[in-house]
Protein backbone atom coordinates (compact mmCIF):
# COMPACT_ATOMS: atom_id res chain seq x y z
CA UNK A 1 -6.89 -7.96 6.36
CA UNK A 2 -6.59 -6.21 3.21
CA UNK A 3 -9.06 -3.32 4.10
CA UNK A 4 -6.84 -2.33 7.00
CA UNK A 5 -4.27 -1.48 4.80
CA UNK A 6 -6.33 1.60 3.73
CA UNK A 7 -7.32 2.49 7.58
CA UNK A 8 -4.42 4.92 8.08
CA UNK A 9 -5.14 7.10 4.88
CA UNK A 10 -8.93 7.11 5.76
CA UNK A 11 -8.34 8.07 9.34
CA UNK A 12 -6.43 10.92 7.83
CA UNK A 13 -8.76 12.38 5.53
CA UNK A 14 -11.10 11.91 8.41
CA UNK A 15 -9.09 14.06 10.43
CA UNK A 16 -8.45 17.34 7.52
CA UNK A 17 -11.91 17.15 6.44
CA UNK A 18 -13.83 16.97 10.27
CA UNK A 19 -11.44 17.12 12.37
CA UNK A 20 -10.69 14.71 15.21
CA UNK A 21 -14.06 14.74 16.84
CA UNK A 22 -15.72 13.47 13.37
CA UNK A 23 -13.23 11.38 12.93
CA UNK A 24 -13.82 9.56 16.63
CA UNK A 25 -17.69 9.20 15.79
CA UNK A 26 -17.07 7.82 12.26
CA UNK A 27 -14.64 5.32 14.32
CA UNK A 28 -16.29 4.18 17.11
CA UNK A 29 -19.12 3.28 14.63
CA UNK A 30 -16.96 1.22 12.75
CA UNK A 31 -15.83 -0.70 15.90
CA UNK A 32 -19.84 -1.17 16.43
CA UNK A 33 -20.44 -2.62 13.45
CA UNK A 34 -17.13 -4.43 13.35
CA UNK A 35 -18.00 -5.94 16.76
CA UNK A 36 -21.87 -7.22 15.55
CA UNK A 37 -20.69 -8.57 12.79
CA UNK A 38 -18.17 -10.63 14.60
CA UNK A 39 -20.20 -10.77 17.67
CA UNK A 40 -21.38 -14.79 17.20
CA UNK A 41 -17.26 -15.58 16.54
CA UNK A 42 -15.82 -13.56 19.84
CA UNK A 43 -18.67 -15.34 21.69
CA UNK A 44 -17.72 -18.89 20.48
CA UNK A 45 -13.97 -18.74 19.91
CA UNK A 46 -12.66 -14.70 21.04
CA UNK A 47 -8.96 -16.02 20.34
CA UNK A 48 -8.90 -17.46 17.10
CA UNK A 49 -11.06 -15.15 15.81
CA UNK A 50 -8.49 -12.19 16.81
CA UNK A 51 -5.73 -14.08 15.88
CA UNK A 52 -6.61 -15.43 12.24
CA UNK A 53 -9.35 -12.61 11.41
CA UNK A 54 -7.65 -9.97 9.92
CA UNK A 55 -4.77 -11.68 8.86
CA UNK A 56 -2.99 -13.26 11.76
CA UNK A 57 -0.16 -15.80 11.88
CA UNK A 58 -0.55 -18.39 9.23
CA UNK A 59 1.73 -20.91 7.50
CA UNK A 60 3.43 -18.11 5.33
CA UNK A 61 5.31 -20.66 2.62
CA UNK A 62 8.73 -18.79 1.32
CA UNK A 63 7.96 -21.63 -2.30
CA UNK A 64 4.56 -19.54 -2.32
CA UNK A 65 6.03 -15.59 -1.88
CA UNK A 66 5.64 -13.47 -5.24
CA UNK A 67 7.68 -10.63 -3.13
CA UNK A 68 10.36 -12.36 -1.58
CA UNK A 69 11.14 -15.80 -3.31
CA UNK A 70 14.40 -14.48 -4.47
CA UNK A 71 15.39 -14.18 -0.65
CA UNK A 72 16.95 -17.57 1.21
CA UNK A 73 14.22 -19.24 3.29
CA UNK A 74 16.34 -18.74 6.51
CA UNK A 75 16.30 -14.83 5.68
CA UNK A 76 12.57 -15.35 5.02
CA UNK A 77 11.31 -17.42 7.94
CA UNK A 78 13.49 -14.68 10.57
CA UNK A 79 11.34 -12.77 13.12
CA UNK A 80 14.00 -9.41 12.81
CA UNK A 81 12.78 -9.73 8.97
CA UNK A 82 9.35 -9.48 9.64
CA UNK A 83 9.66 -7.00 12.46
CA UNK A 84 12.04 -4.49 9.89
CA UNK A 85 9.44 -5.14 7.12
CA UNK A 86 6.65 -3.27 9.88
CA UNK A 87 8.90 -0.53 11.06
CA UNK A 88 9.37 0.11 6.92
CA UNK A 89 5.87 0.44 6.18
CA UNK A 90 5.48 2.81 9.49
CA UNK A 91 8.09 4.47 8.28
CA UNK A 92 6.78 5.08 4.63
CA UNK A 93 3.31 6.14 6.20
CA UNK A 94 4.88 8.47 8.57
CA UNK A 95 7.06 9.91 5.26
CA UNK A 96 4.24 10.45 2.92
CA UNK A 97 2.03 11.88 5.33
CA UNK A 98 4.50 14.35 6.82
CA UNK A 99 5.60 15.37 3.53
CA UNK A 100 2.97 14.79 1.15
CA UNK A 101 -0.40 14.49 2.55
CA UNK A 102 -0.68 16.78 5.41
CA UNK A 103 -0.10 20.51 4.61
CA UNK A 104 2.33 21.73 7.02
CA UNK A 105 3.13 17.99 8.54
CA UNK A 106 2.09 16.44 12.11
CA UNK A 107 3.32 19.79 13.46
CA UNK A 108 0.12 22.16 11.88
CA UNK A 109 -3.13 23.27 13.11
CA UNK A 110 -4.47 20.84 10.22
CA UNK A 111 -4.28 18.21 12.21
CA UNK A 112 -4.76 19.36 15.57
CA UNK A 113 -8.30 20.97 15.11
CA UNK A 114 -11.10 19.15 17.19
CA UNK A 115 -13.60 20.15 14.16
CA UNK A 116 -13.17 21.53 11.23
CA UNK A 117 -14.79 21.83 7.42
CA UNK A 118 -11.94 20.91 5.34
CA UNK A 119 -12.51 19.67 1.74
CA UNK A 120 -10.03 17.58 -0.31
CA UNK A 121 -10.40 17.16 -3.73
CA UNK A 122 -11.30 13.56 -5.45
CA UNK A 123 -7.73 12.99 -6.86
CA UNK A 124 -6.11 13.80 -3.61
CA UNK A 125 -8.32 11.57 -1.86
CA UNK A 126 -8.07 8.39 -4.43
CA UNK A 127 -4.32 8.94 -4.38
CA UNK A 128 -4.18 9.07 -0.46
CA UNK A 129 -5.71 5.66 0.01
CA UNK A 130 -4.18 4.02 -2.96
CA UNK A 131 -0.67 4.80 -1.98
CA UNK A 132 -1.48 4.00 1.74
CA UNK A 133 -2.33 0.44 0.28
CA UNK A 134 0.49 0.31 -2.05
CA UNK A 135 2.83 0.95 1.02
CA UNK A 136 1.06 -1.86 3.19
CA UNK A 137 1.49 -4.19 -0.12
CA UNK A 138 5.31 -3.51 -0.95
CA UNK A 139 5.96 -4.11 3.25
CA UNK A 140 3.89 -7.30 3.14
CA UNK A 141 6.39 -9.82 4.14
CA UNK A 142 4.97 -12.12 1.66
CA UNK A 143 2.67 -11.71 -1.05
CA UNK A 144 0.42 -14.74 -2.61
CA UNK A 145 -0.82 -14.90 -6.14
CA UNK A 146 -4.50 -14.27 -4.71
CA UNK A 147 -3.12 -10.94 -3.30
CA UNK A 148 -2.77 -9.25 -6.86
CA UNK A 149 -6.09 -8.24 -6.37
CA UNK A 150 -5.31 -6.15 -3.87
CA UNK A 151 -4.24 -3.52 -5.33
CA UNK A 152 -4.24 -4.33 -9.34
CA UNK A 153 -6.54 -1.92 -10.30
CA UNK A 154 -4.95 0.90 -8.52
CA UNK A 155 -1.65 0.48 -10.19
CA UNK A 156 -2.74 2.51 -13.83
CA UNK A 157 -4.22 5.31 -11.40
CA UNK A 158 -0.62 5.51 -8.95
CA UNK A 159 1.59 5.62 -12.29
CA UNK A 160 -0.40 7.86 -13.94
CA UNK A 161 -0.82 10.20 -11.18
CA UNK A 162 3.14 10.00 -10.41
CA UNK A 163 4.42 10.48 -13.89
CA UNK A 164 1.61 12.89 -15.02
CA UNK A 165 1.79 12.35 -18.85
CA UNK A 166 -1.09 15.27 -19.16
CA UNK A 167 0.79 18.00 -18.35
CA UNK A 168 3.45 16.92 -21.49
CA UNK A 169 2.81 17.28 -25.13
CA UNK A 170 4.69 15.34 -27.79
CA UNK A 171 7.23 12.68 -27.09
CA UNK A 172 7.57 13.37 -23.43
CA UNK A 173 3.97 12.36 -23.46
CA UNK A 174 4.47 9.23 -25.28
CA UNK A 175 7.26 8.50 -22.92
CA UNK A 176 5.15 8.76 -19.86
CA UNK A 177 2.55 6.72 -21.25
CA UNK A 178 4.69 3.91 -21.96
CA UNK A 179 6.40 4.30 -18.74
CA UNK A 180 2.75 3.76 -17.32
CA UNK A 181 1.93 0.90 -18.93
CA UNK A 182 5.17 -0.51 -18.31
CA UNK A 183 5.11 -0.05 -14.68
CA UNK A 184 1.07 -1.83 -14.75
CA UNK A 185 2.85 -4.83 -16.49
CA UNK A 186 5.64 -4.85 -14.71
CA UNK A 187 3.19 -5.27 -10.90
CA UNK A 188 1.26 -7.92 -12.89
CA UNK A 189 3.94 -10.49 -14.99
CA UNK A 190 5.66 -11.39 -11.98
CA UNK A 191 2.36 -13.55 -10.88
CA UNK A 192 2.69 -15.26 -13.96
CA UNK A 193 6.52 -16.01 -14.16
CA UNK A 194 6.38 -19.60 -12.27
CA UNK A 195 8.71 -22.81 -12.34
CA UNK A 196 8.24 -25.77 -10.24
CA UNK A 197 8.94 -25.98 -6.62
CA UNK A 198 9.01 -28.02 -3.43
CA UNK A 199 5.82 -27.14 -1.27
CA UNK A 200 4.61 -28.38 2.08
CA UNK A 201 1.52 -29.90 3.12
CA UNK A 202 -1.04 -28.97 6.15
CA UNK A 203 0.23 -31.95 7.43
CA UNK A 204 3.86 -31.66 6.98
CA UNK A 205 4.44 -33.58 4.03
CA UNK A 206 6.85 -31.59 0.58
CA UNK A 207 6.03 -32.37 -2.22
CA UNK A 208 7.50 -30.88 -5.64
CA UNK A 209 4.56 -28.68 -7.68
CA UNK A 210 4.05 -26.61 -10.67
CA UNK A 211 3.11 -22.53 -10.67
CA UNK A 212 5.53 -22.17 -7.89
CA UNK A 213 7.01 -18.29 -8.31
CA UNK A 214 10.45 -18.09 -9.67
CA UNK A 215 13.16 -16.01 -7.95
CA UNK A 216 13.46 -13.48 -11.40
CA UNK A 217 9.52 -12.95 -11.02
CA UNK A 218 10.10 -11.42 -7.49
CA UNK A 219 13.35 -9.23 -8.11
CA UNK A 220 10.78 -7.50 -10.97
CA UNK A 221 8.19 -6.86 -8.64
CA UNK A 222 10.43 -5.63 -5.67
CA UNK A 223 12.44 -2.97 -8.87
CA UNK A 224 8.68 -2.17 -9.97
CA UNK A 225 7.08 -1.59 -6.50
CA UNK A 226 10.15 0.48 -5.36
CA UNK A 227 10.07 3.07 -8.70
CA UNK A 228 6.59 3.63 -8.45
CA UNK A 229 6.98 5.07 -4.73
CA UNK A 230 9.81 6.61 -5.54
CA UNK A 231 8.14 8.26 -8.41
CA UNK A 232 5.15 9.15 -6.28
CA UNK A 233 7.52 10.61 -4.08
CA UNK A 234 9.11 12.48 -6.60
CA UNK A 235 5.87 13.57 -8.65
CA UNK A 236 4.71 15.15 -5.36
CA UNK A 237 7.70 16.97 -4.38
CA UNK A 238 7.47 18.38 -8.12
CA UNK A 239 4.53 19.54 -8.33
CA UNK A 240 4.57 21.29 -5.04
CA UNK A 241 7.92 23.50 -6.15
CA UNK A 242 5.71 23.93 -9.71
CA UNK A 243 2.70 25.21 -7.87
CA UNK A 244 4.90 27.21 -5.67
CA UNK A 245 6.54 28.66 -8.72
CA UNK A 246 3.08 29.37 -9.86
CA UNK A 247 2.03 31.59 -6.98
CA UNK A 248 5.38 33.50 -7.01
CA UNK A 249 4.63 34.14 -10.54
CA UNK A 250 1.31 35.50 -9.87
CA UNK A 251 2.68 37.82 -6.83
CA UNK A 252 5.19 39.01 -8.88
């Protein structure tokens, strides 16, 4: 499942750099290889491999939620929750890629042109597909300890990016560097803040188990995930009025 997360940001960078006839080839090959690979499942079991493939209904514990253990199971376990968790991450996508990633929005010729030789640079690229992933992580409607990996290593990257310590000197600087490392810590000690909690069985049975996350663990990783996109918000919108600001200057 996790590599879908990133499929929306790589479509799009398909799409500026191509245009949408690339981008159809490079997507229809995926589905090719997709399909082989998973050709022996769909012809033994098509269902379950659909279903429980790419991350499909499973037994989604609330005791087991880094994200959302600070919510009340009946809160947790509710379809409308779920369903407002997807229209928020569609919602963020739609945002950042309006806004921040397309020049000119869905409304330009950017993203309209059937080909195209478009050219993005490296850190615009990395920060495209991180964020897209970051979204799909902080609108997971629950998020395991095994999940960390997920998206641990692009957490330095995303505050560093947002908060942009090298354009500062001196004690704004330090500040920003601390803020990043605080913000990498901050993702990561919530996994490691557990207590003891009861847990249920493949066969029904509770039972009462250690490394359970606590409820203070999740509140610090909901605060953390929500400043870092609201600084990556922010950083963008910044340095697109600074870069304006630039080009007036050199007009003028």
């Amino acid at each position: 499942m996790q590599p879908l997360l990133y499929c929306p940001a790589l479509g799009l960078c398909l799409v500026l750099t191509g245009g949408w006839a690339h981008a159809l080839l490079c997507i229809a090959a995926m589905l090719c290889l997709q399909l082989a690979v998973g050709a022996p499942f769909l012809m033994t079991n098509p269902g379950a491999y659909l279903a429980r493939a790419f991350g499909g209904p499973g037994d989604l514990q609330h005791a087991w939620s880094v994200n959302w253990r600070f919510l009340p199971e009946d809160i947790f376990q509710k379809r409308s929750f779920t369903v407002g968790l997807q229209v928020m991450n569609v919602f963020l996508l739609a945002w950042f890629a309006q806004t921040r990633w397309i020049p000119g929005g869905f409304l330009s010729r950017s993203i309209r042109r059937w080909t195209t030789t478009g050219l993005l640079d490296d850190s615009t690229v990395i920060a495209m597909w991180f964020t897209c992933n970051f979204v799909g992580v902080a609108c997971l409607r629950t998020v395991h300890f095994q999940f960390l990996v997920w998206y641990f290593h692009s957490i330095p990257f995303l505050a560093w990016y947002a908060l942009q310590p090298d354009r500062h000197r001196g004690w704004p600087w330090v500040l920003r560097c601390i803020l990043v490392v605080a913000i990498t810590l901050g993702v990561e000690l919530p996994y490691l803040i557990t207590g003891h909690g009861l847990v249920r069985g493949p066969d029904g049975r509770q039972w009462e188990s250690p490394g359970v996350p606590k409820a203070s663990g999740s509140l610090l990783l909901q605060a953390v995930h929500w400043l870092l996109l609201l600084l990556l918000a922010l950083r963008c919108s910044g340095s697109q009025a600074a870069e304006a600001q630039v080009e007036k200057s050199k007009v003028s």
